[in-house]
C-alpha atoms as a PDB file:
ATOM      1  CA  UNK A   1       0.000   0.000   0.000  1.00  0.00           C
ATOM      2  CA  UNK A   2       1.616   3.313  -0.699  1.00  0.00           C
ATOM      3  CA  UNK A   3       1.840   6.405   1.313  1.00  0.00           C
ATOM      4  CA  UNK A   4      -1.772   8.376  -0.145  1.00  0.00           C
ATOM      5  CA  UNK A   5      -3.544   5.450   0.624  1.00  0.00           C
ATOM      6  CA  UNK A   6      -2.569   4.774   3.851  1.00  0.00           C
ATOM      7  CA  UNK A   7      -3.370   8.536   4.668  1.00  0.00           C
ATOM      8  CA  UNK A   8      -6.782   7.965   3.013  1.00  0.00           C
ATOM      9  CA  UNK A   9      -8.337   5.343   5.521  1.00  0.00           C
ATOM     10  CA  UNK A  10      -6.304   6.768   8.281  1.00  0.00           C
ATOM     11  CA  UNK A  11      -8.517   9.749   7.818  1.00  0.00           C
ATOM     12  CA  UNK A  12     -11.179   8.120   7.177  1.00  0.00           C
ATOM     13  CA  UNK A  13     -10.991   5.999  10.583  1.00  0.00           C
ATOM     14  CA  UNK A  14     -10.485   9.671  12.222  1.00  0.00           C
ATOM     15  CA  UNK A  15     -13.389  11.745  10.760  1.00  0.00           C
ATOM     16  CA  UNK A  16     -15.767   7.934  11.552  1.00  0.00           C
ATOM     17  CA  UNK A  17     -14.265   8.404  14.996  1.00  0.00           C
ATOM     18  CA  UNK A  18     -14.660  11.924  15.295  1.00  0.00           C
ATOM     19  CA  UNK A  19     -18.877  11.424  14.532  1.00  0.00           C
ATOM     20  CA  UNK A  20     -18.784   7.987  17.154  1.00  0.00           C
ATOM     21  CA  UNK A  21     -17.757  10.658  19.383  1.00  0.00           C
ATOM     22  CA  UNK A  22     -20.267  13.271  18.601  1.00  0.00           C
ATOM     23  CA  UNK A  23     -22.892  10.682  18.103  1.00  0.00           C
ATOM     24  CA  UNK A  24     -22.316   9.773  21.560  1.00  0.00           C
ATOM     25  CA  UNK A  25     -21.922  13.440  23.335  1.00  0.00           C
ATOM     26  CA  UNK A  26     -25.037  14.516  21.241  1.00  0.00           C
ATOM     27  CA  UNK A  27     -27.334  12.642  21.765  1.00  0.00           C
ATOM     28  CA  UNK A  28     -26.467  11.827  25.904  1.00  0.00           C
ATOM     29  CA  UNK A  29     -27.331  15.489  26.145  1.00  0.00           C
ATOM     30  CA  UNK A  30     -31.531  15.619  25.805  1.00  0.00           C
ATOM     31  CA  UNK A  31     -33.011  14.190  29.438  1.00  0.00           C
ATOM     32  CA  UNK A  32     -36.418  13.508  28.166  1.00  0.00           C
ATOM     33  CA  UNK A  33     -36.774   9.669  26.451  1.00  0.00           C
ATOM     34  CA  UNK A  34     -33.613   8.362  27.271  1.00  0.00           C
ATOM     35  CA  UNK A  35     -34.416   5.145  25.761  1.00  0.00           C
ATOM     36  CA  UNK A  36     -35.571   6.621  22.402  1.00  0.00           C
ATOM     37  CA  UNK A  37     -32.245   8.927  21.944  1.00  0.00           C
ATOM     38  CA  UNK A  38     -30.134   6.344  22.808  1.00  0.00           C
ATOM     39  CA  UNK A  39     -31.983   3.673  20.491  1.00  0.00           C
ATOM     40  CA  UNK A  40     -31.446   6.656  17.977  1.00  0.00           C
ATOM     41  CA  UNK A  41     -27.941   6.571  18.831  1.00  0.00           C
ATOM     42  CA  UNK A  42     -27.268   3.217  17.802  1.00  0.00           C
ATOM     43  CA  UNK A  43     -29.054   3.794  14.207  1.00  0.00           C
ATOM     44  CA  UNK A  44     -27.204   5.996  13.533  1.00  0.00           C
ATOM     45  CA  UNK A  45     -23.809   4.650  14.560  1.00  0.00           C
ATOM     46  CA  UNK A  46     -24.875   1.715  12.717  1.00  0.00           C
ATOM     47  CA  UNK A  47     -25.836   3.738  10.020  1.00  0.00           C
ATOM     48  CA  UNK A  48     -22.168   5.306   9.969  1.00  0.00           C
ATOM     49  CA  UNK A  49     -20.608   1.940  10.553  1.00  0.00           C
ATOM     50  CA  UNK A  50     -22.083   0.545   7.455  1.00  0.00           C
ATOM     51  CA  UNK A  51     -20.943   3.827   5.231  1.00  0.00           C
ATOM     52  CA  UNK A  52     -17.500   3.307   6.262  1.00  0.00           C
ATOM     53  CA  UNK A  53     -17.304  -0.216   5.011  1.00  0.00           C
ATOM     54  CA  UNK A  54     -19.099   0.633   2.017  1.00  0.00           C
ATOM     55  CA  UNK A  55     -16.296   3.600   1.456  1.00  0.00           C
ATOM     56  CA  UNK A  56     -13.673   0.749   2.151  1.00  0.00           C
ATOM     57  CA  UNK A  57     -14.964  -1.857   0.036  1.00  0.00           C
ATOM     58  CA  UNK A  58     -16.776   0.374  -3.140  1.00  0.00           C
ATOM     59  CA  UNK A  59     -14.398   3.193  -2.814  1.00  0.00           C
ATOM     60  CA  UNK A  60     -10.962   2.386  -1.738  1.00  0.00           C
ATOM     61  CA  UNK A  61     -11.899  -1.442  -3.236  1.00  0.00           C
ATOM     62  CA  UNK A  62     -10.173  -3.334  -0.097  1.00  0.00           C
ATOM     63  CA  UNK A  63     -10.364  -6.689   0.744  1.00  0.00           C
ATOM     64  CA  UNK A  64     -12.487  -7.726   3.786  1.00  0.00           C
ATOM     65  CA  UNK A  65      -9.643  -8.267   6.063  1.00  0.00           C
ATOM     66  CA  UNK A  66      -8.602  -4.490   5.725  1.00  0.00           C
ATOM     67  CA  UNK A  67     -11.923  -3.108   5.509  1.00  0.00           C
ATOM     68  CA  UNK A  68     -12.820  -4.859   8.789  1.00  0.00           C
ATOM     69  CA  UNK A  69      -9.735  -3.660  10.368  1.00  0.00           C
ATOM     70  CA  UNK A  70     -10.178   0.295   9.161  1.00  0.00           C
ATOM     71  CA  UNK A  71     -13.605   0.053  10.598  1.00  0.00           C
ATOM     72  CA  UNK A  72     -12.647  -1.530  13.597  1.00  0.00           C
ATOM     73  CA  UNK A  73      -9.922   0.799  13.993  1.00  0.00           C
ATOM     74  CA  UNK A  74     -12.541   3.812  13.593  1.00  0.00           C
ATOM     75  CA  UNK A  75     -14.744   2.192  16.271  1.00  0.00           C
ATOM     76  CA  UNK A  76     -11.815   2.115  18.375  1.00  0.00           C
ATOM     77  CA  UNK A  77     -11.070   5.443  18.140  1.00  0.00           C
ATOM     78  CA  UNK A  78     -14.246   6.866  18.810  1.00  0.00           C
ATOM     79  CA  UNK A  79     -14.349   4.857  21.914  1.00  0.00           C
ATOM     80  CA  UNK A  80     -11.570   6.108  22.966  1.00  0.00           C
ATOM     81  CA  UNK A  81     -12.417   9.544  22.420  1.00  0.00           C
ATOM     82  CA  UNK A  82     -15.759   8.999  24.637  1.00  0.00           C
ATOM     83  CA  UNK A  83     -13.189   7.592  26.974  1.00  0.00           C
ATOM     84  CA  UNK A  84     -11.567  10.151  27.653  1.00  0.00           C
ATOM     85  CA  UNK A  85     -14.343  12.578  27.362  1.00  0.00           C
ATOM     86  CA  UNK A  86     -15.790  11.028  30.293  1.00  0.00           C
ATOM     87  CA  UNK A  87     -12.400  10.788  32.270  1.00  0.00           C
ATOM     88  CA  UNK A  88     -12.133  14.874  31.659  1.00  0.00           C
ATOM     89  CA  UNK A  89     -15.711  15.227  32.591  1.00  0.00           C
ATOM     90  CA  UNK A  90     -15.158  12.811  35.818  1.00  0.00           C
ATOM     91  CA  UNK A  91     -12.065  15.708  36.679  1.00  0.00           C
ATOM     92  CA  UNK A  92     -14.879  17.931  37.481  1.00  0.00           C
ATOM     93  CA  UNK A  93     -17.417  15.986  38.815  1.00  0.00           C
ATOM     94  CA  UNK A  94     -18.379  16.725  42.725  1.00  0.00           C
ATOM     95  CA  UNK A  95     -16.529  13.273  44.084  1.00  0.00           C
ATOM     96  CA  UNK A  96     -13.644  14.117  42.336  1.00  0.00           C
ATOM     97  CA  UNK A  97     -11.323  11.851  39.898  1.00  0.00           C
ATOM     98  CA  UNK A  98     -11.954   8.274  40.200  1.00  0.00           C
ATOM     99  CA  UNK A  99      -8.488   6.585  38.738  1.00  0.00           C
ATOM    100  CA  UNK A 100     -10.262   3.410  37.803  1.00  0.00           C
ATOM    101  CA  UNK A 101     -11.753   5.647  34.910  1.00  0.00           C
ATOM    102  CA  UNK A 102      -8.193   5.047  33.293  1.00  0.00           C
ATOM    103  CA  UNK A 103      -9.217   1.711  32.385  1.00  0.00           C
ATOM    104  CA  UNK A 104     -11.828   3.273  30.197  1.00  0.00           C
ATOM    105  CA  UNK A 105      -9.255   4.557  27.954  1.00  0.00           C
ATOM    106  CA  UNK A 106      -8.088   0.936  27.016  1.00  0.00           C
ATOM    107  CA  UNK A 107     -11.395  -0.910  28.000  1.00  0.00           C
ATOM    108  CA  UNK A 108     -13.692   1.079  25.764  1.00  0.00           C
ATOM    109  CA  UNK A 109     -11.350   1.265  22.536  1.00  0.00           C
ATOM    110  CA  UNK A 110     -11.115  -3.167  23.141  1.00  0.00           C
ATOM    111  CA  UNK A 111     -14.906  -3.656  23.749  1.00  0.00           C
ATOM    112  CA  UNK A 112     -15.736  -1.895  20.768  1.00  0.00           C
ATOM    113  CA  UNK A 113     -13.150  -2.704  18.492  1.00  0.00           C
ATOM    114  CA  UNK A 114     -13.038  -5.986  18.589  1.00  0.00           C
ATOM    115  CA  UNK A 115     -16.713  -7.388  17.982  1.00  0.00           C
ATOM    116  CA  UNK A 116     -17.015  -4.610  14.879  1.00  0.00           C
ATOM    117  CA  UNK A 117     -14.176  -5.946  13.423  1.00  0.00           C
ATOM    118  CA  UNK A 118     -16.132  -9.717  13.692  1.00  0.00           C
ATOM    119  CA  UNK A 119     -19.303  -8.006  12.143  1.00  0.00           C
ATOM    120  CA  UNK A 120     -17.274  -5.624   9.936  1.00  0.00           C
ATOM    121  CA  UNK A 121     -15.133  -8.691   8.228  1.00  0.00           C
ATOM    122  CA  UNK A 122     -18.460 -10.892   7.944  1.00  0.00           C
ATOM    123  CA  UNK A 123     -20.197  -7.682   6.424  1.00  0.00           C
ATOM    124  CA  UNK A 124     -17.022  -7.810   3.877  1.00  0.00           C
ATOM    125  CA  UNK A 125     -16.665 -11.050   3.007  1.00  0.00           C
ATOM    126  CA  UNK A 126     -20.702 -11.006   1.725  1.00  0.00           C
ATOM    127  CA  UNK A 127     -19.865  -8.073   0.089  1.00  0.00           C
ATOM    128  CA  UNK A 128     -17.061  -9.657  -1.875  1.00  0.00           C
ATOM    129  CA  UNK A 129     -19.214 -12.121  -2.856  1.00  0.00           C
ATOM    130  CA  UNK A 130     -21.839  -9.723  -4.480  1.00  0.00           C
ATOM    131  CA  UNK A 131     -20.286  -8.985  -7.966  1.00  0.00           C
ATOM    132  CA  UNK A 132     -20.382  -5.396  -8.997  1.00  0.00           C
ATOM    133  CA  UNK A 133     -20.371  -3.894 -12.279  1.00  0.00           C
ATOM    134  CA  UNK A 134     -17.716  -1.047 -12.896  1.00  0.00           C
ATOM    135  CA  UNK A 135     -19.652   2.344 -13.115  1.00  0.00           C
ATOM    136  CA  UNK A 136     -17.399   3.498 -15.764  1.00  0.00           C
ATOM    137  CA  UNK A 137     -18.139   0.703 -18.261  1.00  0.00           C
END
């Protein structure tokens, strides 16, 4: 792989991360139907999940074990990024800093990561299967 397109689903793993993130500040914010925004949540994660294996596999035309792992590695970083959004929000919380929230900063990225890339490289490897037609033809 060379150097451009290496940068091109390293960025896109950051910008999907990014939106994890925001999906999850956003829409922790309204207190009214808890239930319903955070069912809404997980559309639309799911929703953004299944764009950025259809950018790896239409767009960037990787296999399924690298499209699984640049989704996976988005995942990841948007957990992370909650992670430590809620370790700087547990700074100023009234009890003070619990240290334990550390673990979120691995835990999260792991627990996430992991069973998207399962779904992500069974997503890929149907998706292979599927044969396309060239646009351009």
């Amino acid at each position: 792989m060379n150097a451009s397109g290496r940068q091109t689903w390293v960025r896109a793993a950051l910008l999907v991360g990014v939106v994890y993130c925001l999906i999850g500040r956003v829409f922790a914010l309204p207190s009214d139907h808890v239930g319903a925004w955070r069912l809404a949540a997980w559309v639309v994660s799911g929703a953004v999940f299944a764009a950025h294996i259809a950018y790896e596999h239409f767009r960037l035309r990787n296999t399924a074990r690298p499209t699984a792992w640049h989704a996976s590695v988005g995942v990841a970083f948007g957990a992370f990024a909650l992670a430590l959004a809620a370790n700087i929000h547990d700074l100023g919380s009234a009890s003070g800093y619990r240290p334990r929230m550390l673990i979120a900063l691995v835990a999260w990225p792991l627990l996430t990561a992991v069973p998207a890339f399962i779904v992500a490289l069974a997503v890929a490897a149907m998706l292979a299967l599927v044969p396309t037609k060239r646009l351009a033809e």
